[in-house]
Each structure stands twice: as structure tokens, then as C-alpha cells.
Protein backbone atom coordinates (compact mmCIF):
# COMPACT_ATOMS: atom_id res chain seq x y z
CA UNK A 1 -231.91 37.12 209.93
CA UNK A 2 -229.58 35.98 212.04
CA UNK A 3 -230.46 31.99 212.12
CA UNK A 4 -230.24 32.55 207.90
CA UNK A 5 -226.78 34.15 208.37
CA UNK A 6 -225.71 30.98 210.41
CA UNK A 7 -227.50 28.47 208.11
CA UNK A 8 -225.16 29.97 204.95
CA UNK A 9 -221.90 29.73 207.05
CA UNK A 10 -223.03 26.21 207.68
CA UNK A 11 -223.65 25.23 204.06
CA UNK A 12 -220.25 27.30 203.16
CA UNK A 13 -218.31 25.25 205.68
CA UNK A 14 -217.19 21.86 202.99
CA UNK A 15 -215.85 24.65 200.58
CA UNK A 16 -213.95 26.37 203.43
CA UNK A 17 -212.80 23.21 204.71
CA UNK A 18 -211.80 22.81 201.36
CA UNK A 19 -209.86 25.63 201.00
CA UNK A 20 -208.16 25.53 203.75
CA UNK A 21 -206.42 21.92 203.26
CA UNK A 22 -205.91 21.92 199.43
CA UNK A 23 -205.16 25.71 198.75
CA UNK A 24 -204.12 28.13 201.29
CA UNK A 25 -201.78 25.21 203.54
CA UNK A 26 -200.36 23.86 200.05
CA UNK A 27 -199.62 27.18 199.04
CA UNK A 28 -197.97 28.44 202.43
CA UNK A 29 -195.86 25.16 201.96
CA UNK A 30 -194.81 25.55 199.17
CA UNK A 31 -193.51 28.90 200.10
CA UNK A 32 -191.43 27.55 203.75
CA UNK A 33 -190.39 24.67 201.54
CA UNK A 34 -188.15 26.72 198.62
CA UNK A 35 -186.23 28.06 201.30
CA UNK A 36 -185.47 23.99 202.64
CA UNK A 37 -183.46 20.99 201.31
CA UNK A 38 -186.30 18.67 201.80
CA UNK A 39 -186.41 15.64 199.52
CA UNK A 40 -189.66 13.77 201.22
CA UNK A 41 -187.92 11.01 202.71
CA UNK A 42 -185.84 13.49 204.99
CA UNK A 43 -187.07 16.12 207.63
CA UNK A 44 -186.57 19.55 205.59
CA UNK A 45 -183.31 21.34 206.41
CA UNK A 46 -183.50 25.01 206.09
CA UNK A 47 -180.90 26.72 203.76
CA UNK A 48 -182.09 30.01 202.96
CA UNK A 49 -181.97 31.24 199.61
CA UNK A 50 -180.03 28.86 198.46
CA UNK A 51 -182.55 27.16 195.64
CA UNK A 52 -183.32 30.56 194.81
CA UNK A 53 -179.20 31.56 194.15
CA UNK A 54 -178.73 28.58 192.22
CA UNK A 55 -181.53 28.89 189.88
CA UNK A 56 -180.57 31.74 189.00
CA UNK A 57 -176.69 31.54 189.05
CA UNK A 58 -176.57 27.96 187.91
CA UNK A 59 -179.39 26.28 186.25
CA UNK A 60 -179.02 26.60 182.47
CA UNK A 61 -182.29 24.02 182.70
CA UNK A 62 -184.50 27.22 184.39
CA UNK A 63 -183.08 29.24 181.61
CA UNK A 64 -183.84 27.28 178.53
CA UNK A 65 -187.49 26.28 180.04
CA UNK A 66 -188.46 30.23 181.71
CA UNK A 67 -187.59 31.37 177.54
CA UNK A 68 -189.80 28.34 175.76
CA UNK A 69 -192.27 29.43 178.74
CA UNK A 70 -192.45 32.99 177.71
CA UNK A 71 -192.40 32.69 174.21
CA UNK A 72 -195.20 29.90 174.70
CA UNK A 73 -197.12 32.78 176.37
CA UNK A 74 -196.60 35.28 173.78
CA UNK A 75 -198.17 32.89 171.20
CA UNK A 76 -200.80 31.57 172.38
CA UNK A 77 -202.74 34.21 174.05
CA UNK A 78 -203.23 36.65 171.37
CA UNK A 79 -203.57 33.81 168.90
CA UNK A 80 -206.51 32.45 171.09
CA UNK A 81 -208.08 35.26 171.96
CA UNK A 82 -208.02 36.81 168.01
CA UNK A 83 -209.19 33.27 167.07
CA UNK A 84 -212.12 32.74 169.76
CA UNK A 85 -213.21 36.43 168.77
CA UNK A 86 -213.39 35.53 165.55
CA UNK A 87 -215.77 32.56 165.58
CA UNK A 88 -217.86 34.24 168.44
CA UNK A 89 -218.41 36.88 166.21
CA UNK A 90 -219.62 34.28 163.40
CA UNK A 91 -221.55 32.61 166.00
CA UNK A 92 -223.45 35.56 166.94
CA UNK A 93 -225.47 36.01 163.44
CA UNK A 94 -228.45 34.35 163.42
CA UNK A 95 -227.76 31.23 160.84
CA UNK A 96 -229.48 28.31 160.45
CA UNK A 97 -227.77 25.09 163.05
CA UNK A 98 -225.76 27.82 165.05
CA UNK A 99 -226.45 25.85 167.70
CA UNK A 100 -224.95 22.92 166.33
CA UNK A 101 -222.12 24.91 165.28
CA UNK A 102 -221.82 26.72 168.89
CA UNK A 103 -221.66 22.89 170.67
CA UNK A 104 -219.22 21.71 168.09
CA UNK A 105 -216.85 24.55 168.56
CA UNK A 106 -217.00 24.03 172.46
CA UNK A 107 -216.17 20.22 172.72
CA UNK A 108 -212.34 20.89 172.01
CA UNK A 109 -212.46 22.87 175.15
CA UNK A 110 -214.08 20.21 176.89
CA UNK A 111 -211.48 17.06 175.71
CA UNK A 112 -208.46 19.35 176.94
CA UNK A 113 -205.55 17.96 175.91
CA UNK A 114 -205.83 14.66 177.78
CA UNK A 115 -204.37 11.23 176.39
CA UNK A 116 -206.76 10.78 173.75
CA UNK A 117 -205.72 14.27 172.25
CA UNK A 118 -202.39 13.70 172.08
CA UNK A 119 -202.65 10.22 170.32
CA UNK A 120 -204.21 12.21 167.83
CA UNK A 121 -201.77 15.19 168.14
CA UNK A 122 -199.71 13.03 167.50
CA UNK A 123 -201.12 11.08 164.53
CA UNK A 124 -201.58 14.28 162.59
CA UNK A 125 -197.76 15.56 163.21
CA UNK A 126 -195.97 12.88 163.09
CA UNK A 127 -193.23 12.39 160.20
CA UNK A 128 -196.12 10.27 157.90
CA UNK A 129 -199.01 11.90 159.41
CA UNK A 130 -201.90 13.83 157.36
CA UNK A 131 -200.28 17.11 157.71
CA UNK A 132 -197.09 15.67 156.14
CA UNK A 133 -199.33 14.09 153.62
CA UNK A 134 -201.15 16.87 152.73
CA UNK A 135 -198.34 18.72 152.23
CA UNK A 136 -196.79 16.24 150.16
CA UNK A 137 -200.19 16.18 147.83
CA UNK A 138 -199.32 20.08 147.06
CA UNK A 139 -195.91 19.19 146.25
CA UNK A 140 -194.26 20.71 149.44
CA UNK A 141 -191.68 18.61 151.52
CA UNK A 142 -192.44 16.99 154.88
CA UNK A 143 -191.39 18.96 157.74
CA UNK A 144 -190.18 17.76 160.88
CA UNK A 145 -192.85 18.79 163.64
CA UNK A 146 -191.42 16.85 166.68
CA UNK A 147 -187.75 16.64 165.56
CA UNK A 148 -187.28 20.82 164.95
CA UNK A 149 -187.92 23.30 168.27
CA UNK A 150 -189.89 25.68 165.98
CA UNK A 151 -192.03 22.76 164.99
CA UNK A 152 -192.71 20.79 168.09
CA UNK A 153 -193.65 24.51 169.95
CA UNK A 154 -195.86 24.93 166.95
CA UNK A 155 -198.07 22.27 167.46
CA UNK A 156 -198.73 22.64 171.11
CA UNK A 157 -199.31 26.08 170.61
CA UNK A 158 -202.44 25.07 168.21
CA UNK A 159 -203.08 22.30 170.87
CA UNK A 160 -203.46 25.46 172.94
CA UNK A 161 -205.40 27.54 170.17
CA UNK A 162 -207.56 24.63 169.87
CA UNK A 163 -209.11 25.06 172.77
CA UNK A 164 -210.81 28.01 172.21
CA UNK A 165 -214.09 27.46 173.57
CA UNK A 166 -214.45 28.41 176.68
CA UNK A 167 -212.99 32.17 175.62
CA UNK A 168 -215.23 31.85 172.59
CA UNK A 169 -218.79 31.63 174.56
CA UNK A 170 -217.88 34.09 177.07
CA UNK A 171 -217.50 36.45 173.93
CA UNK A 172 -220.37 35.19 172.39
CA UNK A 173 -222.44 36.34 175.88
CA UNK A 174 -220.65 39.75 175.25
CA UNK A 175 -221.64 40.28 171.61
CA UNK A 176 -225.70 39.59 172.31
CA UNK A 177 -224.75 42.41 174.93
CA UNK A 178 -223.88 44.93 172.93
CA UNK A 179 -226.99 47.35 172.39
CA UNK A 180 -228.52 46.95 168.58
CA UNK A 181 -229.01 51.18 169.12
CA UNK A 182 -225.73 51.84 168.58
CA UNK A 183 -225.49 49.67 165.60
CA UNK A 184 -228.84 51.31 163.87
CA UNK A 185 -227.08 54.43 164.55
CA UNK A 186 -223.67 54.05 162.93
CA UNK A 187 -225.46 52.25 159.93
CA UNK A 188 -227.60 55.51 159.70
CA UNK A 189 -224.48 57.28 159.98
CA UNK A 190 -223.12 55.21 156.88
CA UNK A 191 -220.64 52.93 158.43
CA UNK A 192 -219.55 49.94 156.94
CA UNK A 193 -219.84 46.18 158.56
CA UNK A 194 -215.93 46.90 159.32
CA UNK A 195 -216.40 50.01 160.24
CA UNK A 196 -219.00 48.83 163.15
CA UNK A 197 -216.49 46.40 164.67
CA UNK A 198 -214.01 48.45 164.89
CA UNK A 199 -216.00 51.09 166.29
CA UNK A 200 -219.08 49.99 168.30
CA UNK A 201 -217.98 46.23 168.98
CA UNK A 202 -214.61 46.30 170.21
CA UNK A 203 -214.58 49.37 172.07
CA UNK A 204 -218.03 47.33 173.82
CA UNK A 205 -215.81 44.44 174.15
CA UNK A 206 -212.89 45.70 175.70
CA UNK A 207 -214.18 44.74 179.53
CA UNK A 208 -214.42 41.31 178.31
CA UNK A 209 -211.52 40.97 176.07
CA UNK A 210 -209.45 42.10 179.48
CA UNK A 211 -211.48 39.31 181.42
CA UNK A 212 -210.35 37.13 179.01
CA UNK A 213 -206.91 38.18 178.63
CA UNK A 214 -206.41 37.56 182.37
CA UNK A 215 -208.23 34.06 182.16
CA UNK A 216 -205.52 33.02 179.19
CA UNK A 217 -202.72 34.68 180.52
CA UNK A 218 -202.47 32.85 183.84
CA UNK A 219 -203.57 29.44 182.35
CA UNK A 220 -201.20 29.71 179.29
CA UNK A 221 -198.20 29.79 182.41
CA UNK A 222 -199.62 26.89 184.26
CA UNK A 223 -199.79 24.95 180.70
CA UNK A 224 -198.73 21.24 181.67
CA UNK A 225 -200.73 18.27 179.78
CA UNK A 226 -199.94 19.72 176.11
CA UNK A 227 -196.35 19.53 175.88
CA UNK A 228 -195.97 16.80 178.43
CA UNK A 229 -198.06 14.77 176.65
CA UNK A 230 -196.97 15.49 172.90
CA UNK A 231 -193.61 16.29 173.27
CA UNK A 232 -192.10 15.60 176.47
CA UNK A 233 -190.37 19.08 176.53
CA UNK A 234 -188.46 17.98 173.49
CA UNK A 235 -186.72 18.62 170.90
CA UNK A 236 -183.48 19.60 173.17
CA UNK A 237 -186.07 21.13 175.92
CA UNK A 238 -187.55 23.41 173.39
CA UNK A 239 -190.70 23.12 174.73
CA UNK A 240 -190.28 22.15 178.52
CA UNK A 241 -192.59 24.58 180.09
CA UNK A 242 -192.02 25.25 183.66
CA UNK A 243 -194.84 23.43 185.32
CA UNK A 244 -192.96 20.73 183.92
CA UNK A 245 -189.80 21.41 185.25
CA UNK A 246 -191.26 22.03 188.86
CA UNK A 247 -192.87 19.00 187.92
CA UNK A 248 -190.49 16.81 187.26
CA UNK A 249 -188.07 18.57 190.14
CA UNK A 250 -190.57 17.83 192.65
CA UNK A 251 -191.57 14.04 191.76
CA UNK A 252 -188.63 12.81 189.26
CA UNK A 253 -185.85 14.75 191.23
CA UNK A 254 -187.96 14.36 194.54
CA UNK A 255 -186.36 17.87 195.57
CA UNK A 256 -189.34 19.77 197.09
CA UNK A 257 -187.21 22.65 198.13
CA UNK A 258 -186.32 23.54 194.94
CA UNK A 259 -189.45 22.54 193.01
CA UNK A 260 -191.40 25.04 195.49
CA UNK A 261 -188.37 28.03 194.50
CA UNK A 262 -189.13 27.22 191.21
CA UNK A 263 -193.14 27.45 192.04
CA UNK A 264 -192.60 30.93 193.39
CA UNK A 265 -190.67 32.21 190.57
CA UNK A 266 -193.60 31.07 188.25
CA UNK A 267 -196.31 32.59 190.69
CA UNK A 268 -194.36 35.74 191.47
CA UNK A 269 -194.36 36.00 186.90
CA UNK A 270 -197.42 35.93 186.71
CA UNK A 271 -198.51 38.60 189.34
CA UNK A 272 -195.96 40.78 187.41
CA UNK A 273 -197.82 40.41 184.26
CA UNK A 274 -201.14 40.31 185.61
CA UNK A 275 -200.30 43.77 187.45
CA UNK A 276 -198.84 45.39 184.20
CA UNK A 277 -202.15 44.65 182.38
CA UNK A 278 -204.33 46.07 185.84
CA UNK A 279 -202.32 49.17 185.63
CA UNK A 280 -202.60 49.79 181.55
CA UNK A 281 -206.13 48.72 181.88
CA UNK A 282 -207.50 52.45 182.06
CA UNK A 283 -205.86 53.24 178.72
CA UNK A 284 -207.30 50.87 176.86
CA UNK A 285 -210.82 49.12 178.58
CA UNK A 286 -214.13 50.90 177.98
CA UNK A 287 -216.68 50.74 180.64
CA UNK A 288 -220.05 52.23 180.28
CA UNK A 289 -220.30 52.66 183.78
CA UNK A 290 -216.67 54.56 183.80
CA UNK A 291 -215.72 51.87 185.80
CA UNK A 292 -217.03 52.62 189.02
């Protein structure tokens, strides 16, 4: 027993290596650093709270990019999580090339939005793109998707939307869960199809639909490649995101110090809203188990 408990500490070693260097000492760093003047060419000086007073005393740039941030949140996670829901629960009856339809829905989630993407992003949105032209077919007017705020934040939020996969299959996992008893038993009860989901799936669901709440919640705050890569943060910083701005701080501006504030702030966000949804939790997720 013993030899086998040394024999996994040896094969665990690489990933605690791992670990060590490229999490835990980046992200102890990052901390001692937003308290520094430290530009990377210099030795870091140590001012205090200094970054932290200015960002939020004088930095209308935090301002403008912590609100597109937030409301970039606030769209996107619901909207994905209604939408992945949606198709999982189409998924999950038994029709002819689901699995076809299953892989198809998943590659968007795969592609990301890398390069690639937002050439095509890009292609559909632009001013004579096939949205525009589409509309134009119908007889509506051509609207502006990079040149207006609400526009250019609307397409990265679908960008965002778009890849619903990954939240789709773990639903999809969650619905062949679900015991077909308690379904035979509402239908003998006379419930309707909308009826059912209302009352046997979600309720079933609600453990996963927290999961996956978390999962989109923290990723939607560390969005980067969307709106660097189709918009730029533009029009008039409408949607520069905060991983930009830390970003761009940290290897436009070369000021670590306040790149690593600005890190914190995001981090220390997202544990607030991540701890508001642990706390509510009870009120609104069903486990079978009670939880325990």
C-alpha cells in the first residue's frame, strides 16, 4: 500500500511541478506586483496602494471598461445557458442523425473565437456583409454593427452565445439522467409536454444548471479573444473588456504594477459573484441527495 501511495505521488509530480511555476508563483506575483511601480525593465519599487487609489480615483479607462465588462456578463450568460438548454433538450429525443446534429452543434465550441472566426465575424457584420444584405432583401436599412456601441457589443455577445457547446453536452448528460419514472408518472397524472419541463426537468436540472452557471460566469469575465479580435474594444471602448485592459496595461503600457491591481480587482469580482450564487444556491438548486 504504501509503495502504490509513493508510485501516485511520483506520477502526480509533472502536474505539481506544473502548478507550482505557472499558477500558484504567477498568481502570488501578480498580487506583490499591484502594490509596485515595476515596468519590466526596472527593479519593482514598492508604492503601496497607490495603483489601487488611482484606479479608482482617476482612471475613467477602468470605468468605461469594468461597465462594458459587466453588462457583457449580464448578456451572455443567461443568453447561453437558455440557448445551450434549449438545443440539449432537442438533442435529447431520439431523432434520426442526432449524432450528426450533436457533433455539428459542438464544433463552434471547439473553433473558439480564434483568427479564423473573426475573419468571418467579421465578414458577416461588416457594413456590406450578409447580415446587412439580408436585411436590405426585407427592405430594412443597414445597421452599423462595428461603428454603434450597442452593435459592436452585440455581435461579440453572439460570438459568445455561439459557443454553446460545451454547456450544451454537459446538459445533454443531465437530461439522459433524469429518471423516465417520474415522467410516466406526471403523464399519468395528465401533464402536458410543458408542464413536464417545468416540473420534473428543471427542478432535476437545477444542480447542473448551477454547475454551469459557475463555468459561464467566470469565463464570460476572463473573455479576451472575442472583442480583441473583432472589435478591438471599439467603438469609443464600448466593448474593451478588462482582460484587455490588464492586457494591454501590462504589455502595451509595460506597467506590471498596475496591470496586476487591475488583475485583482477582476479576480476579487468574480469571487463576489461566485459567492452570491454559493450562498442563494439553497433557495433555488434541487438535490436528490439534499445535498449532503
Amino acid at each position: 500500500m504504501k509503495r502504490n501511495k509513493y508510485t501516485g505521488l511520483f506520477y502526480l509530480t509533472p502536474w505539481l511541478i506544473g502548478i507550482c511555476f505557472f499558477v500558484i508563483y504567477p498568481f502570488l506575483m501578480s498580487f506583490y506586483y499591484s502594490f509596485t511601480n515595476y515596468s519590466l525593465l526596472d527593479e519593482p519599487a514598492f508604492i503601496g496602494f497607490d495603483n489601487y487609489i488611482r484606479m479608482f480615483t482617476n482612471d475613467p479607462t477602468f470605468w468605461v471598461s469594468l461597465k462594458a465588462t459587466i453588462k457583457f456578463v449580464i448578456f451572455t450568460v443567461p443568453l447561453k445557458l437558455i440557448f445551450a438548454l434549449f438545443i440539449a433538450y432537442i438533442m435529447n429525443f431520439k431523432l434520426k442523425g442526432i449524432g450528426f446534429f450533436r457533433t455539428a452543434y459542438y464544433i463552434p465550441s471547439i473553433l473558439g473565437a480564434n483568427v479564423a472566426i473573426a475573419v468571418l465575424w467579421q465578414f458577416l457584420f461588416k457594413s456590406d456583409g450578409l447580415i446587412n444584405m439580408a436585411l436590405n432583401m426585407v427592405g430594412m436599412d443597414s445597421i452599423g454593427w462595428f461603428s454603434s456601441p450597442n452593435g459592436a457589443m452585440f455581435t461579440i455577445v453572439l460570438l459568445r452565445i455561439w459557443q454553446f457547446g460545451s454547456a450544451m453536452v454537459i446538459f445533454l448528460n443531465a437530461l439522459s439522467e433524469i429518471p423516465q419514472e417520474l415522467y410516466e408518472a406526471s403523464s399519468i397524472d395528465g401533464a402536458s409536454k410543458f408542464r413536464q419541463f417545468f416540473s420534473v426537468t428543471l427542478p432535476q436540472l437545477t444542480p447542473i444548471i448551477f454547475f454551469n452557471l459557475i463555468l459561464q460566469l467566470v469565463q464570460a469575465f476572463q473573455e479576451f479573444d472575442g472583442p480583441f479580435l473583432v472589435t478591438g474594444g471599439g467603438p469609443m471602448k464600448s466593448t474593451y473588456l478588462l482582460p484587455m485592459y490588464i492586457y494591454e496595461s501590462a504589455f502595451k503600457n509595460f506597467d506590471m504594477g498596475y496591470s496586476g491591481a487591475l488583475s485583482w480587482v477582476l479576480f476579487v469580482m468574480i469571487m463576489i459573484f461566485t459567492t452570491i450564487l454559493f450562498k442563494t444556491s439553497s433557495k433555488w438548486v434541487f438535490y436528490a441527495d439534499g445535498g449532503k
